[in-house]
N, C-alpha and C. Protein backbone atom coordinates (compact mmCIF):
# COMPACT_ATOMS: atom_id res chain seq x y z
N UNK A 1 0.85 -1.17 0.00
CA UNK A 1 0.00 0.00 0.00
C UNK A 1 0.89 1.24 0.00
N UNK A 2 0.69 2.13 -0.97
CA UNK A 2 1.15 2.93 -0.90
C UNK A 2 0.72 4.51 -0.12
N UNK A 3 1.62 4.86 1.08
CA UNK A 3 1.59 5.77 1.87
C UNK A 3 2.49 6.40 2.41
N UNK A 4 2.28 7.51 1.71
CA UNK A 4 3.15 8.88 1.80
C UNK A 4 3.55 9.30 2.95
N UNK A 5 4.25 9.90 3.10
CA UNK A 5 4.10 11.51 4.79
C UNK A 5 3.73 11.99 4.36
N UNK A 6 3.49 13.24 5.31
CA UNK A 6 2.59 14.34 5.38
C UNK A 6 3.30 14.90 3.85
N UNK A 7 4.67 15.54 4.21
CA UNK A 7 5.33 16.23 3.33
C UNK A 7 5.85 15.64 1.98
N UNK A 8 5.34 13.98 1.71
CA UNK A 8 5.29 13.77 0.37
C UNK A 8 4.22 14.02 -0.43
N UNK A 9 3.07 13.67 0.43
CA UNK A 9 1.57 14.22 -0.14
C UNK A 9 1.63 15.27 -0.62
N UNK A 10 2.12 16.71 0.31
CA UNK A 10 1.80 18.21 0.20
C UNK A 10 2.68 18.13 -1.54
N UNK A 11 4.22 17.79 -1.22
CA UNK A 11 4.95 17.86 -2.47
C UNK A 11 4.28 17.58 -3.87
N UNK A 12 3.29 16.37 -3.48
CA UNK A 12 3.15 16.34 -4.73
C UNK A 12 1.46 17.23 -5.29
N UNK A 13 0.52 17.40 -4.33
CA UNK A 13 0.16 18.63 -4.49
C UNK A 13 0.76 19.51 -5.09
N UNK A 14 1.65 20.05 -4.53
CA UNK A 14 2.47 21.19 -5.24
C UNK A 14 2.94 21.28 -6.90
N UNK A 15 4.04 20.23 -6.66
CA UNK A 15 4.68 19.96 -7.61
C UNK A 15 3.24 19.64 -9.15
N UNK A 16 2.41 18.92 -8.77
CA UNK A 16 0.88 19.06 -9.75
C UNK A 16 0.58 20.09 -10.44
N UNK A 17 0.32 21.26 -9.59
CA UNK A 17 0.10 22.54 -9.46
C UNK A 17 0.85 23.43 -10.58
N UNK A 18 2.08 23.16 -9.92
CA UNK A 18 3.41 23.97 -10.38
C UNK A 18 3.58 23.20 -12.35
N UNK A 19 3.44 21.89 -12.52
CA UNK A 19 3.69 21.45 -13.75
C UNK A 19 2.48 22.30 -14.73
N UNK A 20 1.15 21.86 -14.13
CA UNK A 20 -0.19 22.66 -14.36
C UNK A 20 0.16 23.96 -15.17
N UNK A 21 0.81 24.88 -14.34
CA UNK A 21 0.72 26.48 -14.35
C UNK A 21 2.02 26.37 -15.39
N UNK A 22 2.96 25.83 -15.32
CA UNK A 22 4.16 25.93 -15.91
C UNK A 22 4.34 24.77 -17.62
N UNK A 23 3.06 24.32 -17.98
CA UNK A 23 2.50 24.05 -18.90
C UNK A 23 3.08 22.55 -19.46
N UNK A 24 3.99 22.45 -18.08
CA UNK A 24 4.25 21.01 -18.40
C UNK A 24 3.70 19.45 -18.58
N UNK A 25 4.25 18.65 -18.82
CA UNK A 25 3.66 17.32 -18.91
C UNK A 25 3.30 17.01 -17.90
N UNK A 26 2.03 16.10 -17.95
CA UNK A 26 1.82 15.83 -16.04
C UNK A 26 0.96 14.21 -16.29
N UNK A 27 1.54 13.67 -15.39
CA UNK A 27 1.18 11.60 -15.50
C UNK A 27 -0.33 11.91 -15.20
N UNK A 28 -1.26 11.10 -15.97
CA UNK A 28 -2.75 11.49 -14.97
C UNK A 28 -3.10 11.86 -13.79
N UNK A 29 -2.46 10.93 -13.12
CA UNK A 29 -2.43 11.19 -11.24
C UNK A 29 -2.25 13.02 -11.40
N UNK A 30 -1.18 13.47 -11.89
CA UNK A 30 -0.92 14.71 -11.59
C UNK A 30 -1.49 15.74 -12.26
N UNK A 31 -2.66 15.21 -13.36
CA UNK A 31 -3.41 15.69 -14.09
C UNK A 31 -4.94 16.08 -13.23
N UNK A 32 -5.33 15.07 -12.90
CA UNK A 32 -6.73 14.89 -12.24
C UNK A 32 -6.02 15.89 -10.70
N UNK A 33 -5.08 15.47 -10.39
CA UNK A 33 -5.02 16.37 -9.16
C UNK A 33 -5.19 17.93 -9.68
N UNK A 34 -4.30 18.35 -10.70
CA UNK A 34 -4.21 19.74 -10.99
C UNK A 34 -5.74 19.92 -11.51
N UNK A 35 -6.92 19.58 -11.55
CA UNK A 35 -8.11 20.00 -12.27
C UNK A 35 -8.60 19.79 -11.25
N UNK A 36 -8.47 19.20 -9.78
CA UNK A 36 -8.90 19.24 -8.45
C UNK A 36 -8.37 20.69 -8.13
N UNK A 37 -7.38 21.35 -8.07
CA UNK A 37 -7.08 22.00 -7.39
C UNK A 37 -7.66 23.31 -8.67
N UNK A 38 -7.63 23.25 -10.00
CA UNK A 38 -8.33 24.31 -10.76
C UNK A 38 -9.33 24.21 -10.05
N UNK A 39 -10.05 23.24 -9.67
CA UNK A 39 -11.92 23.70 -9.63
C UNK A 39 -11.41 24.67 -8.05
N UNK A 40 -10.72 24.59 -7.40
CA UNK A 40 -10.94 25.21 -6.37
C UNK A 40 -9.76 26.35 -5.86
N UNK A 41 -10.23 27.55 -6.96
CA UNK A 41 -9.52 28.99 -6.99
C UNK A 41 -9.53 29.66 -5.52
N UNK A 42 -9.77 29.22 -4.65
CA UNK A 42 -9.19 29.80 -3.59
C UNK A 42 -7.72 29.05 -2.73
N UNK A 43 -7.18 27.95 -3.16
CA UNK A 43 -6.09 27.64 -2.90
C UNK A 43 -5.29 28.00 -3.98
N UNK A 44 -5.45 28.33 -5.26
CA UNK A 44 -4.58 28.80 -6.03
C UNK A 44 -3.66 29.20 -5.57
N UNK A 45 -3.48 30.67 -4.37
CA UNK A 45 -2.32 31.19 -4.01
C UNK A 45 -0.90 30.47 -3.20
N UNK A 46 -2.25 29.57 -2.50
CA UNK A 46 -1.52 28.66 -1.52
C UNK A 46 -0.54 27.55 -2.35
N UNK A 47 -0.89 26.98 -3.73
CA UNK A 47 -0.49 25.97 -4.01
C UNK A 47 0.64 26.52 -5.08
N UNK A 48 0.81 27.76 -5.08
CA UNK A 48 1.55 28.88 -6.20
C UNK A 48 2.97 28.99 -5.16
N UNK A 49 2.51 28.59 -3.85
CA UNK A 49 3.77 28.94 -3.30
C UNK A 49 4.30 27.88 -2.27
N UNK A 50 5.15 27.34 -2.86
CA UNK A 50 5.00 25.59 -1.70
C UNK A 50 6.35 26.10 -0.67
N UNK A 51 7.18 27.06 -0.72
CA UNK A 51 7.85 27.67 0.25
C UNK A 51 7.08 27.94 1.54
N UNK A 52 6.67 28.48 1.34
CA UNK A 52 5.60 29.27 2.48
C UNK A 52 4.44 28.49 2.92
N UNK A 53 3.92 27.69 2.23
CA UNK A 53 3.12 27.26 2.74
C UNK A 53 2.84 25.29 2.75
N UNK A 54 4.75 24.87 2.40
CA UNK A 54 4.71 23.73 2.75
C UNK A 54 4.48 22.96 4.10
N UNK A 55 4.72 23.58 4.60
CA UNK A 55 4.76 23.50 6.69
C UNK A 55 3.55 24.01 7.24
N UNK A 56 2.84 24.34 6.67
CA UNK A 56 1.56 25.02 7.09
C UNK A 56 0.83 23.95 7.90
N UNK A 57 0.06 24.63 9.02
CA UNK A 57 -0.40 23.58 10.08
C UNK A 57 -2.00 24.43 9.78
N UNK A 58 -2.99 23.25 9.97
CA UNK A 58 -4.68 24.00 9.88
C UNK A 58 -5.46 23.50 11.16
N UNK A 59 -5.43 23.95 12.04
CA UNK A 59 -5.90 23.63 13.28
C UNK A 59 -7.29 22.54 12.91
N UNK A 60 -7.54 21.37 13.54
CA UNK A 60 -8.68 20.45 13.26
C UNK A 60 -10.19 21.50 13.96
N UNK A 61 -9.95 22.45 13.98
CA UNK A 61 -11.31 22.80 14.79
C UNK A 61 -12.32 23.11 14.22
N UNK A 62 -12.15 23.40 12.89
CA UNK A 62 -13.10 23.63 11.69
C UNK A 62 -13.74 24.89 11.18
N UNK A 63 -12.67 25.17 11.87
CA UNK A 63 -12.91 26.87 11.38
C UNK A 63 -12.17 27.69 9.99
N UNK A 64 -11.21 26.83 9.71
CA UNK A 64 -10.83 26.78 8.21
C UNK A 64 -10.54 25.63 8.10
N UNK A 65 -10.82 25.25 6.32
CA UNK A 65 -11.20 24.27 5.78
C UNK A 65 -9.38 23.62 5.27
N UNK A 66 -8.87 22.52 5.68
CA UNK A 66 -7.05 22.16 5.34
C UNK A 66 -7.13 21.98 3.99
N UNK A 67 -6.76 22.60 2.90
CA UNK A 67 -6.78 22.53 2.05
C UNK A 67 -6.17 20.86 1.41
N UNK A 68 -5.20 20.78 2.02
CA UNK A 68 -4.25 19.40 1.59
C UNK A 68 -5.22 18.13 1.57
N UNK A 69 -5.85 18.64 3.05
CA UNK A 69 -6.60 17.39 3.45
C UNK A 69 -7.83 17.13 2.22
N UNK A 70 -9.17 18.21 2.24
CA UNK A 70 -9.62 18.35 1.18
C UNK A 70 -9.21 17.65 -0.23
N UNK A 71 -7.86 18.15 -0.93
CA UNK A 71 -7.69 17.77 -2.17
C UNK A 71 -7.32 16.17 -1.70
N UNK A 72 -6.57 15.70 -0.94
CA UNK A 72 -6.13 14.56 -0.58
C UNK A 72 -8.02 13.56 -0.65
N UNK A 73 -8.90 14.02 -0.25
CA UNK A 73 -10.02 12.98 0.17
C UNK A 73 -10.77 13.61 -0.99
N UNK A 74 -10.65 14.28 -2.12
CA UNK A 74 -11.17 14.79 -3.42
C UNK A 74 -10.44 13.37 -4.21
N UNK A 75 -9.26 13.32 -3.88
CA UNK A 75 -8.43 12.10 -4.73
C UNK A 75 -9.18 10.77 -4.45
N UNK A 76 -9.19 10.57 -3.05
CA UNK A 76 -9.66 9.38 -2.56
C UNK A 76 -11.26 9.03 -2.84
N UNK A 77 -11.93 9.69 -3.34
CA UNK A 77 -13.18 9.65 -3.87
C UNK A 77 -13.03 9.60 -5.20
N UNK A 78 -11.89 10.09 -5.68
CA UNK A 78 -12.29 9.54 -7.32
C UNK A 78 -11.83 8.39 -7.17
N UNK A 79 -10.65 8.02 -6.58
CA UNK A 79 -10.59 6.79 -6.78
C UNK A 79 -11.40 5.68 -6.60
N UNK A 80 -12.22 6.10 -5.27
CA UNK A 80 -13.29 4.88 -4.72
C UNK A 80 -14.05 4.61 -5.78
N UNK A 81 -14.65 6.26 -6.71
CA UNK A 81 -15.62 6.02 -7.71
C UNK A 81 -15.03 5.09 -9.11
N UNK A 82 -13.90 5.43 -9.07
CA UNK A 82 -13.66 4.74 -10.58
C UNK A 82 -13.02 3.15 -10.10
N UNK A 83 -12.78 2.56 -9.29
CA UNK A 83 -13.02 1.22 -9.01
C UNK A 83 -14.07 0.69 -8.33
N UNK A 84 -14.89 1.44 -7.76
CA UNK A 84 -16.22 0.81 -7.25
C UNK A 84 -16.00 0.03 -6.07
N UNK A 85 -15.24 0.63 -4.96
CA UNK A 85 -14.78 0.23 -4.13
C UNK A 85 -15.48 1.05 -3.33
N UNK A 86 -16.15 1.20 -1.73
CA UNK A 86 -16.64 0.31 -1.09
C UNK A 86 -18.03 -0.10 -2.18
N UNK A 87 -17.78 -1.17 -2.46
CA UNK A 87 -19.77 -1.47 -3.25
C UNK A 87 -20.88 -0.62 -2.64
N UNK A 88 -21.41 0.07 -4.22
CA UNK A 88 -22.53 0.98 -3.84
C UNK A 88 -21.50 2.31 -3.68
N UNK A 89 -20.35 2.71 -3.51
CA UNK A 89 -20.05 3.88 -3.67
C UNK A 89 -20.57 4.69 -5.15
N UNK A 90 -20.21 4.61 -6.08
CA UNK A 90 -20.53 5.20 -7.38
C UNK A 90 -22.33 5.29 -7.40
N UNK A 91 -22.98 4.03 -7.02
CA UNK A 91 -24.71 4.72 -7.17
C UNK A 91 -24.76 5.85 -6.26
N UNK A 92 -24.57 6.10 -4.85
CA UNK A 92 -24.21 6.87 -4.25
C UNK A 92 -23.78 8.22 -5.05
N UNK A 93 -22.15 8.06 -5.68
CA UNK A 93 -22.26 9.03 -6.41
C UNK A 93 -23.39 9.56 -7.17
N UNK A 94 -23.75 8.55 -8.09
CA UNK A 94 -24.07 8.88 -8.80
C UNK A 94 -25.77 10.08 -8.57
N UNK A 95 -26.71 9.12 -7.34
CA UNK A 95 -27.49 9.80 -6.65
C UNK A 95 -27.16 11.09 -6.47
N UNK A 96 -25.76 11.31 -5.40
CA UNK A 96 -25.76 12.91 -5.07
C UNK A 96 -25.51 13.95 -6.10
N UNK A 97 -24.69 13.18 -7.77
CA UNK A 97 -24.47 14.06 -8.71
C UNK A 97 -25.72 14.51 -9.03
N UNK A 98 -26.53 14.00 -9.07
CA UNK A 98 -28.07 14.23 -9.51
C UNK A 98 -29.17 15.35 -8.62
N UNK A 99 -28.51 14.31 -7.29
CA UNK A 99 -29.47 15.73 -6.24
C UNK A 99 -28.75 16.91 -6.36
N UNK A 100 -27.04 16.87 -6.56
CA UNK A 100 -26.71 18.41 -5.88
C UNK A 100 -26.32 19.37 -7.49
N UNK A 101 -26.91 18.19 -8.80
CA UNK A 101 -26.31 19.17 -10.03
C UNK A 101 -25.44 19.03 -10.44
N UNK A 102 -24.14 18.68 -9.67
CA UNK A 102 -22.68 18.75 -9.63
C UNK A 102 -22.19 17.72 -9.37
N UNK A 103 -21.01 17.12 -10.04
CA UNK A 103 -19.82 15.91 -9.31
C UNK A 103 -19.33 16.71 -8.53
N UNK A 104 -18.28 17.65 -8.12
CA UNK A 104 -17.92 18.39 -7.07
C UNK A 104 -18.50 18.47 -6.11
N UNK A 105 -20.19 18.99 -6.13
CA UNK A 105 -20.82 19.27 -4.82
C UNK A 105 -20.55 17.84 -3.91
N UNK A 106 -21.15 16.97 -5.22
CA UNK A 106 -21.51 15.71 -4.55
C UNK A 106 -20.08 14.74 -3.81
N UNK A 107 -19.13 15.61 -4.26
CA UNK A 107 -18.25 14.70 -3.57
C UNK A 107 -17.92 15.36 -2.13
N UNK A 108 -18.26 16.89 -2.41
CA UNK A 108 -18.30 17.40 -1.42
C UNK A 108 -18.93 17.01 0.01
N UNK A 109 -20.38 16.58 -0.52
CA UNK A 109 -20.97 15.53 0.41
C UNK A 109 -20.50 14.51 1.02
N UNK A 110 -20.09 13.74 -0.20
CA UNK A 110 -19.10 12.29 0.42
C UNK A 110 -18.51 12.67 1.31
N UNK A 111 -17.46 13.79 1.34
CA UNK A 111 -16.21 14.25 2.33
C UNK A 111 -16.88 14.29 3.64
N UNK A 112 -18.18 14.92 4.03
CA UNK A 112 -18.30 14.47 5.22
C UNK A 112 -18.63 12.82 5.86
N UNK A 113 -19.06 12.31 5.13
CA UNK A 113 -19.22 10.78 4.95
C UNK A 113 -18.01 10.37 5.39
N UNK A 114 -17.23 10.43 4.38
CA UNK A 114 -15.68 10.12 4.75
C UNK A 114 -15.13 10.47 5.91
N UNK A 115 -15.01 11.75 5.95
CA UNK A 115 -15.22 12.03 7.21
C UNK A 115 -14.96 11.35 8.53
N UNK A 116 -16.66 11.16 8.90
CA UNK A 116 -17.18 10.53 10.11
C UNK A 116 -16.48 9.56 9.90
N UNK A 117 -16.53 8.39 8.85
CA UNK A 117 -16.48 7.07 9.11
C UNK A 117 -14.65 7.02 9.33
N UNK A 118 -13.84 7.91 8.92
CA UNK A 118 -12.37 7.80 9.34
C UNK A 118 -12.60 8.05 11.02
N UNK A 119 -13.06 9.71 11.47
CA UNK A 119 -13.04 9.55 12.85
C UNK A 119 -13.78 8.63 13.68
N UNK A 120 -14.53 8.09 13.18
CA UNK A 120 -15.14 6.87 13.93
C UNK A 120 -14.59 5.57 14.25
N UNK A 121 -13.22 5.50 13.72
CA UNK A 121 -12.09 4.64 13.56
C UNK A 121 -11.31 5.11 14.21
N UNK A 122 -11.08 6.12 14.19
CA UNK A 122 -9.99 7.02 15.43
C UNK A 122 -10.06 6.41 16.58
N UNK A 123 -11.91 7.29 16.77
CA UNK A 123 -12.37 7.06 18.67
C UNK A 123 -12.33 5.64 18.73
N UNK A 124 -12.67 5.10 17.72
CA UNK A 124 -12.80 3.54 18.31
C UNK A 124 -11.87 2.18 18.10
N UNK A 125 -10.64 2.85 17.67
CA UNK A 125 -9.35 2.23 17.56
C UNK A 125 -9.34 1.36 16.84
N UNK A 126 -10.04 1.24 15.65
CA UNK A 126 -10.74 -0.25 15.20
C UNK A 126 -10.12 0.41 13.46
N UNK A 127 -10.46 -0.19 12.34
CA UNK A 127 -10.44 0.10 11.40
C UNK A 127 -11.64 0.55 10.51
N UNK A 128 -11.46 1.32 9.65
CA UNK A 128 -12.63 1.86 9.05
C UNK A 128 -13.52 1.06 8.09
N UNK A 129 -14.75 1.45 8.85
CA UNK A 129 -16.17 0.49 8.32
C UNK A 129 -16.65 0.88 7.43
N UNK A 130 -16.56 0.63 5.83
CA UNK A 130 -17.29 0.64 4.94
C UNK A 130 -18.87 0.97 5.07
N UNK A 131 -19.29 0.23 6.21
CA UNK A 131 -20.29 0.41 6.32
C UNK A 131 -20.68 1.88 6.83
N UNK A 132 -20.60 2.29 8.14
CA UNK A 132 -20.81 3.79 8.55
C UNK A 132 -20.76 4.74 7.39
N UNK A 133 -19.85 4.17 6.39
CA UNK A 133 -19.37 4.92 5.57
C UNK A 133 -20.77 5.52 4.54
N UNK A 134 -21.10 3.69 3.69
CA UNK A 134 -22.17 4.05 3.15
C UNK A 134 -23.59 4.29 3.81
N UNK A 135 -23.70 4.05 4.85
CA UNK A 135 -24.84 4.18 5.43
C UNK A 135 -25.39 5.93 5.68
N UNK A 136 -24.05 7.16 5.89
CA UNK A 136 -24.29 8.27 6.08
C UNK A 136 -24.06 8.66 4.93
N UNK A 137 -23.72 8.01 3.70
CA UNK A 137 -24.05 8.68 2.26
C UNK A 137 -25.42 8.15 1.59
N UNK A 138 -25.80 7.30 2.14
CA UNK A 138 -27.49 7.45 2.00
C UNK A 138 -28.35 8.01 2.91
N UNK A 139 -27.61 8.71 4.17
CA UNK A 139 -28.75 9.87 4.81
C UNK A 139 -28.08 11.26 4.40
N UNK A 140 -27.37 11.52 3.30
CA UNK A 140 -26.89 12.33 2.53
C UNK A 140 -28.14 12.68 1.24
């Protein structure tokens, strides 16, 4: 399984970004990330400058939104969707693309889904349940 640190994740955020703007070649992975981070012009500045804002800490209290984290569980939802991994993720998608108009919104939704069912693995030291998972994207 492949898993990064903190500061390989952010890098390659960045480095996405930076190929993006600088009109270079970019492997899909670094393609789909850079059209994650186009749809969302308010990190533009942040991801324009990986000096300054590689070390950046976002307090969990939810009063601003971690950008890293965000694009990081934007990734992890396409991926769930395009292998169909947990079963029933993609109808799901596909439902909220429909209620909210948007693939974005709707993944937006997922993210709290995702969410819960990671911290619910936290508090309960256990591993994450597919199930919690889909069960609060159908009271979504």
């Amino acid at each position: 399984m492949f898993a990064p640190s903190r500061d390989e994740a952010r890098l390659f955020l960045f480095e996405s970004w930076r190929k993006r703007c600088a009109g270079e070649l970019l492997t899909p992975l670094e393609d789909l990330t850079a059209q994650l981070i186009n749809k969302h012009p308010e990190y533009h500045a942040l991801f324009s400058d990986p000096e300054k804002n590689q070390g950046k800490d976002f307090a969990p209290d939810g009063n601003i939104v971690n950008p890293f984290l965000h694009l990081m569980m934007h990734l992890t939802l396409e991926e769930q969707i395009s292998i169909g991994q947990p079963h029933g993720v993609r109808e799901q998608f596909t439902r909220l693309t429909e209620k909210y108009q948007s693939e974005h919104e709707a993944q937006h939704a997922m993210m709290d889904c995702l969410g819960e069912m990671i911290w619910q693995a936290q508090r309960n030291q256990t591993a994450p349940d597919a199930q919690v998972y889909l069960n609060c994207l159908e009271q979504q």
